[in-house]
PDB file of N, CA and C in Angstrom:
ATOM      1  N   UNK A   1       0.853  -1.172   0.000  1.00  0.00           N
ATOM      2  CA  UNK A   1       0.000   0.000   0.000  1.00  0.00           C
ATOM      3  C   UNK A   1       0.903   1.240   0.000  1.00  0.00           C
ATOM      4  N   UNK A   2       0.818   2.046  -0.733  1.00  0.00           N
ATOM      5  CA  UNK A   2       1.581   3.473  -1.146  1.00  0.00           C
ATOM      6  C   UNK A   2       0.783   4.659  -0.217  1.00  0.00           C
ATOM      7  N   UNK A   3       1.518   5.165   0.056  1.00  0.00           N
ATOM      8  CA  UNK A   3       1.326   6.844   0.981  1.00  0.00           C
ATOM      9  C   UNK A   3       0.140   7.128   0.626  1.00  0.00           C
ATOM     10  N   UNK A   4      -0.510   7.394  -0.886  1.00  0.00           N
ATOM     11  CA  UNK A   4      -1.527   8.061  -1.521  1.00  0.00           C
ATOM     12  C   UNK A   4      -3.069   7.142  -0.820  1.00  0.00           C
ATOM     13  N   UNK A   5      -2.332   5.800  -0.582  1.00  0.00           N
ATOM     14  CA  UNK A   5      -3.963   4.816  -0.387  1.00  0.00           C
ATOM     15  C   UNK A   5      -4.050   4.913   1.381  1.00  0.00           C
ATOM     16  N   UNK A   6      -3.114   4.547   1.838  1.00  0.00           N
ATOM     17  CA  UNK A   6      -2.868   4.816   3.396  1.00  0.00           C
ATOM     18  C   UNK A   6      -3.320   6.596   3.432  1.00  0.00           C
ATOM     19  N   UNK A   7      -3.324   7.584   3.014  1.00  0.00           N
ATOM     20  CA  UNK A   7      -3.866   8.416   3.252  1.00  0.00           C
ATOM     21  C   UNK A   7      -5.284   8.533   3.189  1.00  0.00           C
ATOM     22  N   UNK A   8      -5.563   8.035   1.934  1.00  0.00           N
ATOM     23  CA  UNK A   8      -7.094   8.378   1.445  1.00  0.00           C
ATOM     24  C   UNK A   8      -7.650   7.124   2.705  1.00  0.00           C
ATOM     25  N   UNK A   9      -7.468   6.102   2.903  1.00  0.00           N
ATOM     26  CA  UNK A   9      -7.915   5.099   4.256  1.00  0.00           C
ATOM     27  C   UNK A   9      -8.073   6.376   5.587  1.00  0.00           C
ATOM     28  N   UNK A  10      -6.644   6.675   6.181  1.00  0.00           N
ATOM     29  CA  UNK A  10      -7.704   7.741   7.084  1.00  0.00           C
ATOM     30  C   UNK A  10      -8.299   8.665   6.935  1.00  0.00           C
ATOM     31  N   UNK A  11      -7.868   9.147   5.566  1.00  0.00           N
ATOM     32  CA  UNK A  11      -9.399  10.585   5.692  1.00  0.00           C
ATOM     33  C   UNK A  11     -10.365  10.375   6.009  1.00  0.00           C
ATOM     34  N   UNK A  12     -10.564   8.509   5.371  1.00  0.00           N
ATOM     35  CA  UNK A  12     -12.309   7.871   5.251  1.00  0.00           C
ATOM     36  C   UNK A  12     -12.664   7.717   6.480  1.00  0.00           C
ATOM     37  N   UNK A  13     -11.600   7.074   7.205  1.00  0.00           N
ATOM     38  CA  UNK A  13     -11.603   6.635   8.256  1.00  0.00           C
ATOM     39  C   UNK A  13     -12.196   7.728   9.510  1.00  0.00           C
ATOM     40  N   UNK A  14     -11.705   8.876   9.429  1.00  0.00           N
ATOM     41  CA  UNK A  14     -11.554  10.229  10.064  1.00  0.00           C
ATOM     42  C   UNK A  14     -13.563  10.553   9.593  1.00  0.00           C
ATOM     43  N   UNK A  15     -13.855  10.437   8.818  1.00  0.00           N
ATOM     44  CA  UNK A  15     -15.016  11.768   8.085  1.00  0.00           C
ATOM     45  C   UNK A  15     -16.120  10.437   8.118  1.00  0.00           C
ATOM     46  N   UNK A  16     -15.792   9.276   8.582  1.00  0.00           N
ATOM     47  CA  UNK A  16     -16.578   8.296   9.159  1.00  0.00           C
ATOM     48  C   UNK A  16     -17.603   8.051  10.688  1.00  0.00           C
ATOM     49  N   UNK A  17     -18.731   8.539  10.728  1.00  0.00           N
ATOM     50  CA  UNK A  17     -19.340   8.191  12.096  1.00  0.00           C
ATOM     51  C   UNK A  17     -19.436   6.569  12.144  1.00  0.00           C
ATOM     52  N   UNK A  18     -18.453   6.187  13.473  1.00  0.00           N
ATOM     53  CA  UNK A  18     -18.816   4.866  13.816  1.00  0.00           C
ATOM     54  C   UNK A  18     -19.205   4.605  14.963  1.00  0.00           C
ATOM     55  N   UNK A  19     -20.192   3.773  15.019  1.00  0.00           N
ATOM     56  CA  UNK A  19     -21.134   3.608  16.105  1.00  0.00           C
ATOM     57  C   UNK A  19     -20.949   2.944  16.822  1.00  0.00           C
ATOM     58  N   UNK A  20     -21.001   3.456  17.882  1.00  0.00           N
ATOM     59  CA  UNK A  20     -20.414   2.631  19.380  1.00  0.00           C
ATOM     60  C   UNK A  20     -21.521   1.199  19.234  1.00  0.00           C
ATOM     61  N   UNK A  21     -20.002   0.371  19.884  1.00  0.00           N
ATOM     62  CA  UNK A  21     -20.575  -1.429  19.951  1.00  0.00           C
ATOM     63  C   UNK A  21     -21.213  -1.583  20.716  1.00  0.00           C
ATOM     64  N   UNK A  22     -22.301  -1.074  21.353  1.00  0.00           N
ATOM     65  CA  UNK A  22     -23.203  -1.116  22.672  1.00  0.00           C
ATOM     66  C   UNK A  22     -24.468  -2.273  22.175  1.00  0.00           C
ATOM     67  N   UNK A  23     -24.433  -3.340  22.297  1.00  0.00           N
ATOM     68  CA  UNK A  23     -25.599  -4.196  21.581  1.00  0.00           C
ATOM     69  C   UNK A  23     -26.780  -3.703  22.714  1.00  0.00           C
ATOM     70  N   UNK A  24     -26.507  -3.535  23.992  1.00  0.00           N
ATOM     71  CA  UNK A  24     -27.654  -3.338  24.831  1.00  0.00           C
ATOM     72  C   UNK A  24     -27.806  -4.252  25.849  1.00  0.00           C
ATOM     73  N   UNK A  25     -26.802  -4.855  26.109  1.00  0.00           N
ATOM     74  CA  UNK A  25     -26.342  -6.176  26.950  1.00  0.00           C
ATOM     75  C   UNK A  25     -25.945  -5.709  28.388  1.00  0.00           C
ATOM     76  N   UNK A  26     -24.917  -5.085  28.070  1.00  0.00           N
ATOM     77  CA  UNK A  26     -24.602  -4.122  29.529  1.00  0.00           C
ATOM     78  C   UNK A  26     -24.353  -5.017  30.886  1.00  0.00           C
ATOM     79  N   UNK A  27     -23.952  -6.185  30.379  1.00  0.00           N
ATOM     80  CA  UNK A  27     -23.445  -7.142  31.990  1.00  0.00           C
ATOM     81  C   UNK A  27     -22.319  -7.364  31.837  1.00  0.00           C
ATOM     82  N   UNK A  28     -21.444  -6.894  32.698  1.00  0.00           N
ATOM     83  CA  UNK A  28     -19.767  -7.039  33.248  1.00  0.00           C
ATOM     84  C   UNK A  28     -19.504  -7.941  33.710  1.00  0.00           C
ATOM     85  N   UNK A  29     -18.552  -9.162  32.971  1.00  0.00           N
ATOM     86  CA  UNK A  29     -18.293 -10.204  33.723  1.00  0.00           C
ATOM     87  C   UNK A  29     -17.548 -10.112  34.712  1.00  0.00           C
ATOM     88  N   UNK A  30     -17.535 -10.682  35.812  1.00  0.00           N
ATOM     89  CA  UNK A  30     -16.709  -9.902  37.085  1.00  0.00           C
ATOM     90  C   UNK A  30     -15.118 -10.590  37.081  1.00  0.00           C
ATOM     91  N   UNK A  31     -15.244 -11.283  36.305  1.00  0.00           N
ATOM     92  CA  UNK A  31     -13.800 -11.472  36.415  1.00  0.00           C
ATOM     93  C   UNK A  31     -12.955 -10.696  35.067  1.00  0.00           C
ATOM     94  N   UNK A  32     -13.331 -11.107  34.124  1.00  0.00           N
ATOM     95  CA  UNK A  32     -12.583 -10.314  32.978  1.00  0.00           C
ATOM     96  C   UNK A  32     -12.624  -9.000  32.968  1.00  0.00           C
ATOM     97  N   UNK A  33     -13.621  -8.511  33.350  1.00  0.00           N
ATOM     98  CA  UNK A  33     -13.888  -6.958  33.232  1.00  0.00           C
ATOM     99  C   UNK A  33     -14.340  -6.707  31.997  1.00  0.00           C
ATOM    100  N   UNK A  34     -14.656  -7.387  31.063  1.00  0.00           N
ATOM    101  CA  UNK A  34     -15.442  -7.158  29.479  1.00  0.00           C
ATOM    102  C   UNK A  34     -17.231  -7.265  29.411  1.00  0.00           C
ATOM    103  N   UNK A  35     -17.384  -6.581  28.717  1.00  0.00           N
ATOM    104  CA  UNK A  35     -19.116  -7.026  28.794  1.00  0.00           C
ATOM    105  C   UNK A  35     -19.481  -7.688  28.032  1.00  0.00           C
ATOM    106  N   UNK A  36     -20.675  -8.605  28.453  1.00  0.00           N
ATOM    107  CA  UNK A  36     -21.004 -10.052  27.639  1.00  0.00           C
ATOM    108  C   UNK A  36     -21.383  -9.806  26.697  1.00  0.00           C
ATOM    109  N   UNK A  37     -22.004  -8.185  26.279  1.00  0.00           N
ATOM    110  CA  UNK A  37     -22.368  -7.787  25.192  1.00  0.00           C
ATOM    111  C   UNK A  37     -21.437  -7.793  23.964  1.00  0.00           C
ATOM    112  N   UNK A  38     -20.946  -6.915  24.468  1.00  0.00           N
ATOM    113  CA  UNK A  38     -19.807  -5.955  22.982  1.00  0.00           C
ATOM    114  C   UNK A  38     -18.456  -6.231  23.610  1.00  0.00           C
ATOM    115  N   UNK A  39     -17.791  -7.107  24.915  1.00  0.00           N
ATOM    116  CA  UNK A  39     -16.479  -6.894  25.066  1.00  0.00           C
ATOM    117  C   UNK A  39     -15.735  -5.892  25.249  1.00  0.00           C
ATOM    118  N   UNK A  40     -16.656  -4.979  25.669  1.00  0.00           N
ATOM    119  CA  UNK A  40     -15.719  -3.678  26.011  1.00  0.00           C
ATOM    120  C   UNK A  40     -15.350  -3.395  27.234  1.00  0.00           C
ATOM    121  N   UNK A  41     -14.002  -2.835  28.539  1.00  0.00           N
ATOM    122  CA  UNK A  41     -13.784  -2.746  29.285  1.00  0.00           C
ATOM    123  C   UNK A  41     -15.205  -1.289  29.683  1.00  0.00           C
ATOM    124  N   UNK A  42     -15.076  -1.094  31.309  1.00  0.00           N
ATOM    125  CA  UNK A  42     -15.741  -0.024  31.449  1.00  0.00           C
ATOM    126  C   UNK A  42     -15.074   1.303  31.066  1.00  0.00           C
ATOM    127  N   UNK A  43     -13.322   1.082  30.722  1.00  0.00           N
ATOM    128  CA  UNK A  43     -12.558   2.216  30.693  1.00  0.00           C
ATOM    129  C   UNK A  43     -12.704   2.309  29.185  1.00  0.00           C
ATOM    130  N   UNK A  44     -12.961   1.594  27.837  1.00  0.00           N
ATOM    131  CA  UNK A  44     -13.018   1.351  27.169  1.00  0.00           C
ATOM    132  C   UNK A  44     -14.451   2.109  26.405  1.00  0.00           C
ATOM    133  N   UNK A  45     -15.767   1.930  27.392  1.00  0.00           N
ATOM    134  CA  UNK A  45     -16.518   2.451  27.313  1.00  0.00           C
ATOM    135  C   UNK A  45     -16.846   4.578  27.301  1.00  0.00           C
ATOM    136  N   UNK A  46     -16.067   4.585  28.666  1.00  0.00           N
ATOM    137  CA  UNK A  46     -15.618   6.201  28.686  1.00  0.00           C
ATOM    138  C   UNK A  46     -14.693   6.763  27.197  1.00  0.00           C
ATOM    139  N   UNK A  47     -13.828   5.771  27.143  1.00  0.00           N
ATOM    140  CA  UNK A  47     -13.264   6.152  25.777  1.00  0.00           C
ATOM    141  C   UNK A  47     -14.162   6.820  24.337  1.00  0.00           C
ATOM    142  N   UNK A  48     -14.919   5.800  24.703  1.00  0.00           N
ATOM    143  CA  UNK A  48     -15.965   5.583  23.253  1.00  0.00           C
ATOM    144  C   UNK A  48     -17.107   6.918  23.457  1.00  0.00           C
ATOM    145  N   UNK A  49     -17.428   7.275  24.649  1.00  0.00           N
ATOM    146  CA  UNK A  49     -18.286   8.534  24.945  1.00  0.00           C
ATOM    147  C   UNK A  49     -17.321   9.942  24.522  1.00  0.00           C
ATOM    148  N   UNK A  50     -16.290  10.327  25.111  1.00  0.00           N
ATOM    149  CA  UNK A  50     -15.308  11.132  24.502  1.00  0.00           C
ATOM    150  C   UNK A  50     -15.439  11.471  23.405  1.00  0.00           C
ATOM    151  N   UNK A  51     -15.471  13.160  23.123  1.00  0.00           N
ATOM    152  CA  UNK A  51     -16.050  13.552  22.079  1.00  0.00           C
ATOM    153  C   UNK A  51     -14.791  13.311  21.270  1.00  0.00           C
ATOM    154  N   UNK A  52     -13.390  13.633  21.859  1.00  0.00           N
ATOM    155  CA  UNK A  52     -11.989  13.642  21.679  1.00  0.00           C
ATOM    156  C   UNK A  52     -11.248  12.583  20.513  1.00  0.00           C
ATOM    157  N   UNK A  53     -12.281  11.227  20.942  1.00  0.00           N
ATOM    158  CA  UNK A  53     -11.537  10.099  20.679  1.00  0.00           C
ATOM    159  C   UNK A  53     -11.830  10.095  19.485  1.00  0.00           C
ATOM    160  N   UNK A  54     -10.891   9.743  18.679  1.00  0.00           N
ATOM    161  CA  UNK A  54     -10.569   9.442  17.373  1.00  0.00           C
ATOM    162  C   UNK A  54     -11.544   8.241  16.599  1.00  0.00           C
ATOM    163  N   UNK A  55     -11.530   8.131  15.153  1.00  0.00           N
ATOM    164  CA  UNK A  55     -12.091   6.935  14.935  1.00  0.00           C
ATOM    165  C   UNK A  55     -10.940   5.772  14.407  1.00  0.00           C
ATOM    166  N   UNK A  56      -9.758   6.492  14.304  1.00  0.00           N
ATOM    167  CA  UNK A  56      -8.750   5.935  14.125  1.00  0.00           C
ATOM    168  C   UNK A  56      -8.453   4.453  15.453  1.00  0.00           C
ATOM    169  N   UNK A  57      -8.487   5.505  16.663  1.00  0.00           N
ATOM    170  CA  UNK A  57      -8.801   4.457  17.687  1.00  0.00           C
ATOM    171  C   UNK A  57     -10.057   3.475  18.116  1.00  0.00           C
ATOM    172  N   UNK A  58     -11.272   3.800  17.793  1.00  0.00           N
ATOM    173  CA  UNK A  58     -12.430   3.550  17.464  1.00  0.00           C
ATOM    174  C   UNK A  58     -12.633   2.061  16.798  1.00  0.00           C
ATOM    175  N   UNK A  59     -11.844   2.094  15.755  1.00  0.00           N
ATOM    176  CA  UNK A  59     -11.677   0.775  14.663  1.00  0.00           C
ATOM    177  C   UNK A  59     -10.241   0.253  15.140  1.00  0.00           C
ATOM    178  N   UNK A  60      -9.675   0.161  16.225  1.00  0.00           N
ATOM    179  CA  UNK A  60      -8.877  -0.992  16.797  1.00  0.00           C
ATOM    180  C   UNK A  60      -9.381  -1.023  17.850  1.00  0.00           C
ATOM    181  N   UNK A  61     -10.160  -0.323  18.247  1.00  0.00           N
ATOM    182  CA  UNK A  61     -11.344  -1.082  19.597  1.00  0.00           C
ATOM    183  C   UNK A  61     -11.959  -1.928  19.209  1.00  0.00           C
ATOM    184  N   UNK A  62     -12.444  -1.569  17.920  1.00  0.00           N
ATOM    185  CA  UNK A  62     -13.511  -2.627  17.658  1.00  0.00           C
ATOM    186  C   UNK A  62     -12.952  -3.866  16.763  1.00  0.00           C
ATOM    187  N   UNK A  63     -11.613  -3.840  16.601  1.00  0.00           N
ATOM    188  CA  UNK A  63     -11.041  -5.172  16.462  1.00  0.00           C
ATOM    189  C   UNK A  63     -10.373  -5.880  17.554  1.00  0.00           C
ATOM    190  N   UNK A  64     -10.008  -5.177  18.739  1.00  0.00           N
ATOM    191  CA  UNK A  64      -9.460  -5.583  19.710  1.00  0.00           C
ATOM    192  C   UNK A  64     -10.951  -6.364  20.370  1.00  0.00           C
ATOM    193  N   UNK A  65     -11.899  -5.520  20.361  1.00  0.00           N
ATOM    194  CA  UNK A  65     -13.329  -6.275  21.341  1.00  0.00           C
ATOM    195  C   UNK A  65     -13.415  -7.601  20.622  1.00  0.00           C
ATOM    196  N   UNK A  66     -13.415  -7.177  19.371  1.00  0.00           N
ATOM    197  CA  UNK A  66     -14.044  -8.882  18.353  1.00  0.00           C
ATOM    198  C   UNK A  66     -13.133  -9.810  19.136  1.00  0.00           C
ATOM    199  N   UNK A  67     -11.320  -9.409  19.558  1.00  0.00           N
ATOM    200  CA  UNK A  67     -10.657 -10.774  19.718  1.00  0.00           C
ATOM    201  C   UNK A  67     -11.279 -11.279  21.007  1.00  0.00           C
ATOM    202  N   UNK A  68     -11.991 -10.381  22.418  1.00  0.00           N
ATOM    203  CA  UNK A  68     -12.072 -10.716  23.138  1.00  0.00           C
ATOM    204  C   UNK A  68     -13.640 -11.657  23.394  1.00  0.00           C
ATOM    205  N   UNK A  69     -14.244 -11.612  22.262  1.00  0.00           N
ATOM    206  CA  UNK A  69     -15.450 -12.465  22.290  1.00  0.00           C
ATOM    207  C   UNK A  69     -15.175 -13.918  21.246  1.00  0.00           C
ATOM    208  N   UNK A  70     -15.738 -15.021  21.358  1.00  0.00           N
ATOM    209  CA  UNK A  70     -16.042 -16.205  20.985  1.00  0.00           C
ATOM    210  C   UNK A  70     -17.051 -16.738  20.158  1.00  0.00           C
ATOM    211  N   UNK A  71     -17.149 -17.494  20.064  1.00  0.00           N
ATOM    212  CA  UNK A  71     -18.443 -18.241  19.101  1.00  0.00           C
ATOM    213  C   UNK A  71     -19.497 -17.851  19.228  1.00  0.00           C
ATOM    214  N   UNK A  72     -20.472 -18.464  20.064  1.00  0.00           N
ATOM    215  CA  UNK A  72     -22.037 -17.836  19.672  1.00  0.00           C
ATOM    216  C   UNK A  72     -22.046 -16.605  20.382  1.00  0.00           C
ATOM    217  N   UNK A  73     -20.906 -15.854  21.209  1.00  0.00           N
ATOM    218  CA  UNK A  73     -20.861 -14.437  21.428  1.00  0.00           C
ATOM    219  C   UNK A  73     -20.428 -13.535  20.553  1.00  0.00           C
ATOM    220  N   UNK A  74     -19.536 -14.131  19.775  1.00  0.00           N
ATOM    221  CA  UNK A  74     -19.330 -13.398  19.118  1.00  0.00           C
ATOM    222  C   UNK A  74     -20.071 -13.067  17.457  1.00  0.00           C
ATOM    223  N   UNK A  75     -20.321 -13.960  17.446  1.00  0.00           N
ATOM    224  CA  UNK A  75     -21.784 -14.714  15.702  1.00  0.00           C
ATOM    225  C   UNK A  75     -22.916 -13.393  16.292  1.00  0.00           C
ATOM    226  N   UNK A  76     -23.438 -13.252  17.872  1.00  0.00           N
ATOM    227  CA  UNK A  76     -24.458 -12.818  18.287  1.00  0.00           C
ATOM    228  C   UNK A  76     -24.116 -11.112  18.183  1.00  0.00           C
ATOM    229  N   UNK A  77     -22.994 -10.700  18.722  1.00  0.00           N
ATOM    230  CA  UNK A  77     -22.402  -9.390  18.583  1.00  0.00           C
ATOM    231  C   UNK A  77     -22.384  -8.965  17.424  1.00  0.00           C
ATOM    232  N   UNK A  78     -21.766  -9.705  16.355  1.00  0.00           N
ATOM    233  CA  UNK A  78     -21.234  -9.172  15.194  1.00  0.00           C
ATOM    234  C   UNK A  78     -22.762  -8.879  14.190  1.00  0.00           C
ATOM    235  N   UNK A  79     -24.085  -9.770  14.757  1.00  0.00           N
ATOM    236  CA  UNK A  79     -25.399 -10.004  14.191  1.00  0.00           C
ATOM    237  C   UNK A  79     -26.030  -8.372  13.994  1.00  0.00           C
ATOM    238  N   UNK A  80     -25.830  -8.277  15.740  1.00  0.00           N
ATOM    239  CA  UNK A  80     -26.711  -7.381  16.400  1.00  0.00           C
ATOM    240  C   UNK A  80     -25.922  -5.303  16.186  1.00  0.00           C
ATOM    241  N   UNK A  81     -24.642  -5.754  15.942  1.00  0.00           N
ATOM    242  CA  UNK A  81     -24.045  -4.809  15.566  1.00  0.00           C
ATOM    243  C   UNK A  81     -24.422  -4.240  14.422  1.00  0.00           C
ATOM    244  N   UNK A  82     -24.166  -5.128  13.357  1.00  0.00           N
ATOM    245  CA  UNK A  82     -24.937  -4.895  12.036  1.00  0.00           C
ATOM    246  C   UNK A  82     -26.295  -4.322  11.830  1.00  0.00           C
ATOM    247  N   UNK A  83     -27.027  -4.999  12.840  1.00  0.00           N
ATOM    248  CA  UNK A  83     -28.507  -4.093  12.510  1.00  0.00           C
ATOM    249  C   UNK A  83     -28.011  -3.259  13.288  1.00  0.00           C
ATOM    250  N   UNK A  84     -27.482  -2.873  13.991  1.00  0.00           N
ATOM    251  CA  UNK A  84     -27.299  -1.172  14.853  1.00  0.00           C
ATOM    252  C   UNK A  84     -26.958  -0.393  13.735  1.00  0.00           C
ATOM    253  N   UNK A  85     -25.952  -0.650  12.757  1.00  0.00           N
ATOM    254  CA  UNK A  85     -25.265   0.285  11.841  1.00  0.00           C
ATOM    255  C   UNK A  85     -26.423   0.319  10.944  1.00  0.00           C
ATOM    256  N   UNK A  86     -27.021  -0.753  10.075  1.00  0.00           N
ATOM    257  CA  UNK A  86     -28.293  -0.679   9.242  1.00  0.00           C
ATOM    258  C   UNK A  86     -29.257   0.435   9.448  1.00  0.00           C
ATOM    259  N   UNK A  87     -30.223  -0.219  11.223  1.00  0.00           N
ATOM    260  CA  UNK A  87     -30.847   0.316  11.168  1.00  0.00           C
ATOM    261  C   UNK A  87     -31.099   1.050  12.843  1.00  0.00           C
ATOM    262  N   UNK A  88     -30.315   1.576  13.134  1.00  0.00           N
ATOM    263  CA  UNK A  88     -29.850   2.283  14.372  1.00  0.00           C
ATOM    264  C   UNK A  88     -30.163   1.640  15.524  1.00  0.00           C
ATOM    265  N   UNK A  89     -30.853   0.083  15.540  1.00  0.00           N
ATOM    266  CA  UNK A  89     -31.415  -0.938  16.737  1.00  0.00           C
ATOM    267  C   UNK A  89     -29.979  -1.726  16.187  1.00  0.00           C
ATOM    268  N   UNK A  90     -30.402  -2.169  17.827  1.00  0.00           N
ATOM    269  CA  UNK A  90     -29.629  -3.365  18.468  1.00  0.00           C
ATOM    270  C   UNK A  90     -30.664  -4.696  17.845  1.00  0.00           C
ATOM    271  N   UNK A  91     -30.068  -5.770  18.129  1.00  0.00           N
ATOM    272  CA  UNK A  91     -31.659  -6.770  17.919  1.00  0.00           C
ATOM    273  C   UNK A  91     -32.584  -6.917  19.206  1.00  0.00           C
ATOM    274  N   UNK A  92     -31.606  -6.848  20.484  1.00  0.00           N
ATOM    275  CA  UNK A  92     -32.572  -6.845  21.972  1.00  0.00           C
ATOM    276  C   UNK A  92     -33.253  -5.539  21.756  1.00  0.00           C
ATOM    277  N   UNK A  93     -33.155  -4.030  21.302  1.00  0.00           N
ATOM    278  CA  UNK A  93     -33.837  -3.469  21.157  1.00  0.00           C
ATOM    279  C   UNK A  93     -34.627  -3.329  19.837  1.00  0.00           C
ATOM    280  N   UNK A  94     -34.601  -3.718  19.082  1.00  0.00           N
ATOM    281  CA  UNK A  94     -35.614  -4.211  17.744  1.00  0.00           C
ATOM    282  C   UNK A  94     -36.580  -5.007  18.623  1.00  0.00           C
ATOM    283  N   UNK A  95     -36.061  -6.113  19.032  1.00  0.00           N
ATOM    284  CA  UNK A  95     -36.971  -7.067  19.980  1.00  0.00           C
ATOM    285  C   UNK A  95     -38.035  -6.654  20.864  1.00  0.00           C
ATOM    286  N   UNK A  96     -37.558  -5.719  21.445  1.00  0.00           N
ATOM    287  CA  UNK A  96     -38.252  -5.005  22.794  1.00  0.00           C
ATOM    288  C   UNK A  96     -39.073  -3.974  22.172  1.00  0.00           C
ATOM    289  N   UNK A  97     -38.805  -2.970  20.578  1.00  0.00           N
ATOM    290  CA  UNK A  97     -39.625  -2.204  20.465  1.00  0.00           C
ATOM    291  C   UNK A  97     -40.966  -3.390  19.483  1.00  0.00           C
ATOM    292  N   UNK A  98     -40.599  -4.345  18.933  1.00  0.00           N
ATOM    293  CA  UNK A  98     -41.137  -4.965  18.215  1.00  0.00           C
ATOM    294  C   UNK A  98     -42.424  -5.598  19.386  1.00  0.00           C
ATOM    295  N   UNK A  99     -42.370  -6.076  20.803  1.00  0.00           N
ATOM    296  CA  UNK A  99     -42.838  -6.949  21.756  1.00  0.00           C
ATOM    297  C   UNK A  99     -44.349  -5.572  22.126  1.00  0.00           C
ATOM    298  N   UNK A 100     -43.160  -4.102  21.893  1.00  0.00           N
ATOM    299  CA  UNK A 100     -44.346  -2.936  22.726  1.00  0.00           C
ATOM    300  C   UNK A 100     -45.141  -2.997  21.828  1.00  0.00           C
ATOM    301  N   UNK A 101     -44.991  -2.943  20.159  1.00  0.00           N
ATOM    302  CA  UNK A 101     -45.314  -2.548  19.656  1.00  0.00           C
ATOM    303  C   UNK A 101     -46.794  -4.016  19.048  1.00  0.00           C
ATOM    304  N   UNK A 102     -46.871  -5.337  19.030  1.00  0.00           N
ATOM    305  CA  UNK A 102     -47.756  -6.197  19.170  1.00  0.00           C
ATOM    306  C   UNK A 102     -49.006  -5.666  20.456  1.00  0.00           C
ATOM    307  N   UNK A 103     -48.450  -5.225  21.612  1.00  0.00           N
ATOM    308  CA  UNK A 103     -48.861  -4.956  22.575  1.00  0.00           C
ATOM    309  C   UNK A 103     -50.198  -3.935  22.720  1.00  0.00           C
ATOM    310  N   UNK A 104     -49.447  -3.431  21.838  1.00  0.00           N
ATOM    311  CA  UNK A 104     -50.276  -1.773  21.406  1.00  0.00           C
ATOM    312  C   UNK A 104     -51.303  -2.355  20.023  1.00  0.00           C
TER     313      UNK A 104
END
């Protein structure tokens, strides 16, 4: 990869909104310190709120979280992430507005 493509990668990268990995899970395993959701530390989390933080850092969070999840956690994350970016739901919250919404 030449200077010219490694550049044009972070501009994209930079002028990119990426959306925090929050599936909506929100339980801290007490020993690892990652959440069962998205694998993110709680310090990890403050990061990601920071208006500061880069997306440069942003997209090795979110390859560093993928290493820290597994099989059907991670199949389930990577699912539910996708509809977040699609369509701004999680699937537990697709789920939950989908449950009010039969209700009604």
């Amino acid at each position: 990869m030449d200077l010219i493509e490694k550049k044009y990668i972070y501009q994209s990268m930079e002028e990119k909104n990426i959306i925090s990995p929050c599936i909506s899970v929100c339980k801290t395993d007490p020993v690892s310190g990652y959440c069962y959701g998205c694998g993110r530390t709680n310090e990890d989390k403050v990061v990601w709120k920071n208006e500061n933080t880069t997306n440069e850092w942003k997209v090795n969070n979110l390859k560093e979280l993928k290493t820290r999840l597994s099989n059907w956690q991670l199949d389930a994350f990577e699912k539910s992430y996708q509809s977040k970016i699609e369509t701004g739901l999680s699937l537990i919250k697709k789920k939950i507005l989908d449950s009010q919404n039969r209700k009604n």
